[in-house]
Protein backbone atom coordinates (compact mmCIF):
# COMPACT_ATOMS: atom_id res chain seq x y z
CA UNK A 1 3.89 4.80 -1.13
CA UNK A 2 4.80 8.39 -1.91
CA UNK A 3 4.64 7.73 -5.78
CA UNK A 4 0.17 6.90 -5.54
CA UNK A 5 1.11 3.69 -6.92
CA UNK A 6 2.98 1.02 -5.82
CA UNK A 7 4.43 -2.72 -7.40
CA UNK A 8 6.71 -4.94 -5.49
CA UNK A 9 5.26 -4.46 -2.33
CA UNK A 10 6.71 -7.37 -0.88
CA UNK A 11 10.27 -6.46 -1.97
CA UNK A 12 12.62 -6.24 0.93
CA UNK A 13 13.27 -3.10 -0.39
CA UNK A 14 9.97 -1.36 -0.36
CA UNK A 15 9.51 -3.42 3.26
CA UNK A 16 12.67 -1.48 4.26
CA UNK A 17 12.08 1.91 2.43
CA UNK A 18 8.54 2.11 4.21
CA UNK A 19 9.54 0.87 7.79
CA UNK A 20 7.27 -2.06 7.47
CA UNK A 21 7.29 -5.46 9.58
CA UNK A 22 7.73 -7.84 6.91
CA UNK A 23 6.90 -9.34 3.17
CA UNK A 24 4.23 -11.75 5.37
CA UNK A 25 2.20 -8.94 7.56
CA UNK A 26 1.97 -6.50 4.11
CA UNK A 27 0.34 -9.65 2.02
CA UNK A 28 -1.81 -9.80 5.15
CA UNK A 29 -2.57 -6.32 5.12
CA UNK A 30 -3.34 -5.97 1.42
CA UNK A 31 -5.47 -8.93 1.33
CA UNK A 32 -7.52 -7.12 3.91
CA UNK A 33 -7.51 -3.57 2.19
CA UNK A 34 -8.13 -5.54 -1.69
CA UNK A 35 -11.71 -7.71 0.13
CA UNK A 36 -12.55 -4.56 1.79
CA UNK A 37 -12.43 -2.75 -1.87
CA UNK A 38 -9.81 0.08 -0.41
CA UNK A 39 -7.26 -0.77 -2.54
CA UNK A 40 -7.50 -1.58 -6.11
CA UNK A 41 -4.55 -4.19 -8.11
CA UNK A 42 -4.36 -4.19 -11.52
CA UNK A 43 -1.07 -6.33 -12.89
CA UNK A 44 0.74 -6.20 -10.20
CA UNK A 45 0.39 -2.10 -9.55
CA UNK A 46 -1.57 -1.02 -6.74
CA UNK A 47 -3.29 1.85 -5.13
CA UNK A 48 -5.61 3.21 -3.04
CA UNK A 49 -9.19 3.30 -4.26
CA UNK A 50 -10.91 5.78 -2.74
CA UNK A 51 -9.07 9.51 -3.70
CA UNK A 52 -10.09 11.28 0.48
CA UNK A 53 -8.62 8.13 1.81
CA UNK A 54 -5.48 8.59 -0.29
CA UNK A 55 -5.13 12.23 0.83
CA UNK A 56 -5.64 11.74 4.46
CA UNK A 57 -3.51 8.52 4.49
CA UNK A 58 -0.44 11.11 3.21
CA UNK A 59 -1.21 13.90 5.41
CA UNK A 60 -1.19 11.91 8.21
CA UNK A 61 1.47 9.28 7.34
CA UNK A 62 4.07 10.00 4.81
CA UNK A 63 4.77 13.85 5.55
């Protein structure tokens, strides 16, 4: 998301707000991103780990 950090990710609302497919394909997608250590979850807040990945993923995707 636009904020660096994100909670409710599932939310039909952030689903919505972000153009995304569905609740199911972002759990899919974070599980992915969390095993592969790119994004980080702490109580229920997440972000992206690594701070050149974070940059390039808003240059190229949320301008």
């Amino acid at each position: 998301s636009r904020e660096r950090k994100a909670q409710n990710i599932t939310s039909s609302s952030f689903v919505r707000k972000y153009s995304l497919t569905s609740a199911s394909s972002v759990n899919s997608a974070v599980k992915g991103l969390l095993d592969k250590g790119l994004l980080i979850q702490n109580r229920g807040i997440y972000q992206v780990y690594d701070l050149f990945l974070d940059v390039w993923i808003r240059e190229r995707y949320l301008k």
